[in-house]
N, C-alpha and C. Protein backbone atom coordinates (compact mmCIF):
# COMPACT_ATOMS: atom_id res chain seq x y z
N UNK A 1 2.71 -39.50 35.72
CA UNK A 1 3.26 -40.33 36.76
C UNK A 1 4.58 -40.96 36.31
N UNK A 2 4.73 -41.60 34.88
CA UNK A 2 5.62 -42.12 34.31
C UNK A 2 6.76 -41.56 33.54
N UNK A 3 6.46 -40.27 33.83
CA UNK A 3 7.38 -38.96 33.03
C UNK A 3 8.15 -38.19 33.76
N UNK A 4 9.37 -38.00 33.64
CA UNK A 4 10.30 -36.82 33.80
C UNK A 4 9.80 -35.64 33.97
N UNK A 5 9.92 -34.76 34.86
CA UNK A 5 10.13 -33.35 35.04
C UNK A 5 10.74 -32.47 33.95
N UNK A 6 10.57 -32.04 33.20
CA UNK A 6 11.25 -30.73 32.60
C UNK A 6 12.01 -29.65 33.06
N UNK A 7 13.08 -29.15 33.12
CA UNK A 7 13.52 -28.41 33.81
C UNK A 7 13.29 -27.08 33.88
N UNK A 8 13.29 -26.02 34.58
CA UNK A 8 12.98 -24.97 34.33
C UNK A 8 13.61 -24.08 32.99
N UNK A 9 12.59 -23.52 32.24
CA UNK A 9 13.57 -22.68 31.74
C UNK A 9 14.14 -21.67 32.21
N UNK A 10 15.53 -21.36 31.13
CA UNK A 10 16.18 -20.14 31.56
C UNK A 10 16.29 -18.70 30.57
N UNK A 11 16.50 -17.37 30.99
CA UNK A 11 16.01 -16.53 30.81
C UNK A 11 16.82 -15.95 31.03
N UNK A 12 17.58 -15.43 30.39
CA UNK A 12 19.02 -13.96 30.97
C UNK A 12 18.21 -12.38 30.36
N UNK A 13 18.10 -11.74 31.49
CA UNK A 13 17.50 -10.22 31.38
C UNK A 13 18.71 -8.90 31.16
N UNK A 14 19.20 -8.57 30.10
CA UNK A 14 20.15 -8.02 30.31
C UNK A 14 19.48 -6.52 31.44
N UNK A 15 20.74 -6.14 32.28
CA UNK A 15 20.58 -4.79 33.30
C UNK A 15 20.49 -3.61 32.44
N UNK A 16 21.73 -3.87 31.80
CA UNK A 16 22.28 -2.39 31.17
C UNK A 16 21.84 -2.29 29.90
N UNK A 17 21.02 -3.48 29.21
CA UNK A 17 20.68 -2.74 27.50
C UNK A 17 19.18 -2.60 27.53
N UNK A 18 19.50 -1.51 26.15
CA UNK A 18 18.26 -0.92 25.96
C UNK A 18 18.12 -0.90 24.38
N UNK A 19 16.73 -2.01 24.40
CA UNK A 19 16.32 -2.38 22.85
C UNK A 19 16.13 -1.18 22.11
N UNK A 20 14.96 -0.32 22.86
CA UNK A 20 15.22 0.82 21.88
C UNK A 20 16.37 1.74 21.53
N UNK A 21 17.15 2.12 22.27
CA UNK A 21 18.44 3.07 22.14
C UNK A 21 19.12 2.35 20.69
N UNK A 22 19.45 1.06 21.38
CA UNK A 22 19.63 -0.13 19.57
C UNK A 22 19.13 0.07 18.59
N UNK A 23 17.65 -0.06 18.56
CA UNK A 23 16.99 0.66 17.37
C UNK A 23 17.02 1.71 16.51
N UNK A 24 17.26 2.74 17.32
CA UNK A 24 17.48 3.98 17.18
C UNK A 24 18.46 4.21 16.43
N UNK A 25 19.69 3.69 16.80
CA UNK A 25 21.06 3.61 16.55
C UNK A 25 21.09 2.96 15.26
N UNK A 26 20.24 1.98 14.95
CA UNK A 26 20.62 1.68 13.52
C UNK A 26 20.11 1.81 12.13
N UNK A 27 18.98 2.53 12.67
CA UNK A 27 17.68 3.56 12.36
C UNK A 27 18.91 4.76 11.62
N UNK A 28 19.53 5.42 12.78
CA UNK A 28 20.50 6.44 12.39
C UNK A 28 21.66 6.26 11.27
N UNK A 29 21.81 5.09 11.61
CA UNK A 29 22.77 4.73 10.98
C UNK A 29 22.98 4.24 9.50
N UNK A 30 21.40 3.57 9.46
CA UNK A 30 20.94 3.65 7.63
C UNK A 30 20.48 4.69 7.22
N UNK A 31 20.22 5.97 7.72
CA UNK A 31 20.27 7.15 7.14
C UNK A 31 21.29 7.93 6.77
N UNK A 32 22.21 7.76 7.65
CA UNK A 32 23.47 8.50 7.50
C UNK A 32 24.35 7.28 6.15
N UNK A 33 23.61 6.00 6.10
CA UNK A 33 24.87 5.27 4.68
C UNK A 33 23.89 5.92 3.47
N UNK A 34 22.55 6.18 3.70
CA UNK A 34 21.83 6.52 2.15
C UNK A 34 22.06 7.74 2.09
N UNK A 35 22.53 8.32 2.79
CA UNK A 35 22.68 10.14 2.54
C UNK A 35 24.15 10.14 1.97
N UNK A 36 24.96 9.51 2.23
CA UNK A 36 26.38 9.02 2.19
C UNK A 36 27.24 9.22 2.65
N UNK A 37 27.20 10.10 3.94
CA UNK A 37 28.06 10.51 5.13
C UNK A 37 28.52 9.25 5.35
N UNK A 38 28.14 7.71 5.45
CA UNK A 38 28.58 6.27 5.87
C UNK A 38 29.57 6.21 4.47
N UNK A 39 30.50 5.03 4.48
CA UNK A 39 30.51 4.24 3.59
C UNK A 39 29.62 3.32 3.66
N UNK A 40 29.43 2.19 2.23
CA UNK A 40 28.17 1.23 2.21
C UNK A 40 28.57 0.66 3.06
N UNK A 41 27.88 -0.39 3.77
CA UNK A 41 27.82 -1.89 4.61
C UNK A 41 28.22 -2.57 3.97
N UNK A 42 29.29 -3.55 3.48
CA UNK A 42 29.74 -4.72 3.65
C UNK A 42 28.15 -6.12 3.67
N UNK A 43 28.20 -7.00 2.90
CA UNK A 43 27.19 -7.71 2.70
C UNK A 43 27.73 -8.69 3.94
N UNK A 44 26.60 -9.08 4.68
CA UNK A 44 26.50 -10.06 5.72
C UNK A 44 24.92 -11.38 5.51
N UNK A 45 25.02 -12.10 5.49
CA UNK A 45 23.86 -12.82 5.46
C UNK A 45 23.03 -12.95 6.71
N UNK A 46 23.69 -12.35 7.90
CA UNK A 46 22.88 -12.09 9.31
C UNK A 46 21.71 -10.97 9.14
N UNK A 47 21.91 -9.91 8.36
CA UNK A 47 21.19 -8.97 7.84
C UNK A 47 20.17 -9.09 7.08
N UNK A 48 20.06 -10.67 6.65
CA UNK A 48 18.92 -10.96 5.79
C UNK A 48 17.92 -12.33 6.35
N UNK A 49 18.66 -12.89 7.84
CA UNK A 49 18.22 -13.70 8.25
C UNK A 49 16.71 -13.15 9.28
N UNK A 50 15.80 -13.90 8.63
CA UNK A 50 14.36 -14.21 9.43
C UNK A 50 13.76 -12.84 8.73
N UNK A 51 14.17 -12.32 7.84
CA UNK A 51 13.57 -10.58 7.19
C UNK A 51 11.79 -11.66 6.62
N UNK A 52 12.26 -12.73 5.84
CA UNK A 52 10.48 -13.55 5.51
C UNK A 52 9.55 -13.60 6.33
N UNK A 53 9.86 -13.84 7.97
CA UNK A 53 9.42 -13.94 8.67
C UNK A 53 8.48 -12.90 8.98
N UNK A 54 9.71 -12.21 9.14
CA UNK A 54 8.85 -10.72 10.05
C UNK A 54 8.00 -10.14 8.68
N UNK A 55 8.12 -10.14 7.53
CA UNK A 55 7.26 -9.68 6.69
C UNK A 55 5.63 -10.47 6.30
N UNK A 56 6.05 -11.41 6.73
CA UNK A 56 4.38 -12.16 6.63
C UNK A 56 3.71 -12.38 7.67
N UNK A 57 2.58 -12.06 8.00
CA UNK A 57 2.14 -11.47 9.17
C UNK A 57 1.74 -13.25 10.18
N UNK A 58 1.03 -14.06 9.13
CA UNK A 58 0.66 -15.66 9.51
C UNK A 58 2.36 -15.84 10.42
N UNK A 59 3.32 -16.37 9.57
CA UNK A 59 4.31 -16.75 10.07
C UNK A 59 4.95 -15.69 11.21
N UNK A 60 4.95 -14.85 11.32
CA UNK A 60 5.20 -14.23 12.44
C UNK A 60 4.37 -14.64 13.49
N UNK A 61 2.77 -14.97 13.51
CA UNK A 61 2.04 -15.11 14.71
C UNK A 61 2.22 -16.46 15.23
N UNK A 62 2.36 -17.31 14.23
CA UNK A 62 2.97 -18.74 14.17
C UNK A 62 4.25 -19.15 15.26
N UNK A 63 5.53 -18.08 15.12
CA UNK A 63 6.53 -18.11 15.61
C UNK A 63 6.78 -17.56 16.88
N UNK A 64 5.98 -16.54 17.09
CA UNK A 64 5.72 -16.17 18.37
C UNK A 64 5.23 -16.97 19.42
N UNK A 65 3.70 -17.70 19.03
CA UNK A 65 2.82 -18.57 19.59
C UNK A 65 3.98 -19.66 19.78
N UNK A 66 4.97 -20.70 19.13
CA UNK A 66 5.58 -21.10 19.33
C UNK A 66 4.99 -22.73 18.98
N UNK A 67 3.62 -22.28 17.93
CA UNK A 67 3.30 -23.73 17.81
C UNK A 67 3.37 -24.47 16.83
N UNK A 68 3.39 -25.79 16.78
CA UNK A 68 3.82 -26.64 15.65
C UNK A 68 2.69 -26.65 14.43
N UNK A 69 3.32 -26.98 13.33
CA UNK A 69 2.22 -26.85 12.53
C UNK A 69 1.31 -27.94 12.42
N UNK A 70 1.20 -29.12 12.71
CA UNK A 70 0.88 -30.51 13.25
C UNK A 70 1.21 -31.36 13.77
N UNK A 71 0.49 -31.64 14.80
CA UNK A 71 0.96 -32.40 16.14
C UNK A 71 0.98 -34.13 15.12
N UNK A 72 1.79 -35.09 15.75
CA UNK A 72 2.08 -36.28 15.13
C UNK A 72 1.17 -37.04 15.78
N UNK A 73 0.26 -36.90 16.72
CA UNK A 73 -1.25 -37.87 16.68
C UNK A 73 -1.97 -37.46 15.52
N UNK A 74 -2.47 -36.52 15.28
CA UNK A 74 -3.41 -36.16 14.19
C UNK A 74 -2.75 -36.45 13.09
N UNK A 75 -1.27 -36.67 12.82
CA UNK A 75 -0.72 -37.38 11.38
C UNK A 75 -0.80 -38.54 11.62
N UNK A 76 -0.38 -39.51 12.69
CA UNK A 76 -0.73 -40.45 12.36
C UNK A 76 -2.25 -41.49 12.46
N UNK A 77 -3.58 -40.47 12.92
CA UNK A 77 -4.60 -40.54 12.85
C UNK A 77 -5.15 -40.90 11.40
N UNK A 78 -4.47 -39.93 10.66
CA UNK A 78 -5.13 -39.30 9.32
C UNK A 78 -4.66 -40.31 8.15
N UNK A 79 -3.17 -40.87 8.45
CA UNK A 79 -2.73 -42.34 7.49
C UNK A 79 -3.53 -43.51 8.07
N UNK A 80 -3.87 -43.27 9.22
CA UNK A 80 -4.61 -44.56 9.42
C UNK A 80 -6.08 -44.63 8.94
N UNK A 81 -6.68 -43.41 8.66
CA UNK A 81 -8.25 -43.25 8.13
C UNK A 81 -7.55 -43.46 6.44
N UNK A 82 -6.22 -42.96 6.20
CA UNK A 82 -6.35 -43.52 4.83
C UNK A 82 -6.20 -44.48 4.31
N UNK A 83 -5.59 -45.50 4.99
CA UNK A 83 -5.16 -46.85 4.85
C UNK A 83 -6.06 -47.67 5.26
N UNK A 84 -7.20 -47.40 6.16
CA UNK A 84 -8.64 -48.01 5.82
C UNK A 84 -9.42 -47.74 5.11
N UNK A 85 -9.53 -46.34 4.20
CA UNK A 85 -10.40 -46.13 3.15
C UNK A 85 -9.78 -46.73 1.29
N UNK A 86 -8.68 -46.81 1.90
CA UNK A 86 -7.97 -47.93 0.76
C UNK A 86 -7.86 -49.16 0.66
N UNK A 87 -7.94 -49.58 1.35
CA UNK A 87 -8.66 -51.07 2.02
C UNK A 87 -10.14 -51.13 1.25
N UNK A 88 -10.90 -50.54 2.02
CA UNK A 88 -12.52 -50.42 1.69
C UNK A 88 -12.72 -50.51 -0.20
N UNK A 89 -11.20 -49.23 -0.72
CA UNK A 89 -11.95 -48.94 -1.86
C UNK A 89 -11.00 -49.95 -2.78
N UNK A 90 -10.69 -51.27 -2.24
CA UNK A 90 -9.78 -52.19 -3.13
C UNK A 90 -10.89 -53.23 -3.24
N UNK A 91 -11.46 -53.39 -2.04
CA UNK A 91 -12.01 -54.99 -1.44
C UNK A 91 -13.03 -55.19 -1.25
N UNK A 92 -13.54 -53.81 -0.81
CA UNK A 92 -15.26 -53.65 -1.21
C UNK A 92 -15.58 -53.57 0.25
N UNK A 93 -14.74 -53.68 1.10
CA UNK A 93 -15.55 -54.39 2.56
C UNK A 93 -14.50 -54.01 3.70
N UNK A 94 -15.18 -53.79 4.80
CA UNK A 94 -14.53 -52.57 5.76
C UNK A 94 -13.62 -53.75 6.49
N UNK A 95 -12.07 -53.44 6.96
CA UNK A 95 -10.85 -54.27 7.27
C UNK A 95 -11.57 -54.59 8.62
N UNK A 96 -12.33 -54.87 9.11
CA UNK A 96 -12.86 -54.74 10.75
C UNK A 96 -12.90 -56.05 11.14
């Protein structure tokens, strides 16, 4: 009742590309630099970005799903059960 609307998200569908043809293409294209018809590639750090990701199978399902790894009620639930069991184990006797 007391909250803002979110706006829709947005979504651009490209018409004309095609993920696989891309694939393909660069599929081809690291065959043809290890055979050596290419010259090498030139080092880019875009080429090495999110490669951790996609190799560990947890963090990939993680990133997809799109979910956090702990929500901040259950953190601050969990300092508060500890900061009464530290209480308890100073004083002998529950903060209540």
């Amino acid at each position: 009742m007391f909250t803002t609307r979110k706006p829709r998200g947005f979504q651009h569908n490209y018409i004309y590309y095609d993920p696989r043809k891309e694939k393909l293409k660069e599929i081809d294209e690291r065959a043809k630099r290890e055979l050596g018809i290419l010259p090498p590639k030139e080092f880019s750090p875009e080429d090495i970005r999110g490669k951790f990701v996609q190799a560990t199978t947890h963090l990939k399902r993680r990133k997809e799903s799109g979910r956090k790894p702990i929500s901040y009620g259950v953190l601050i639930i969990t300092i508060v059960l500890l900061l009464l069991l530290m209480h308890y184990l100073y004083t002998g006797r529950l903060a209540f």
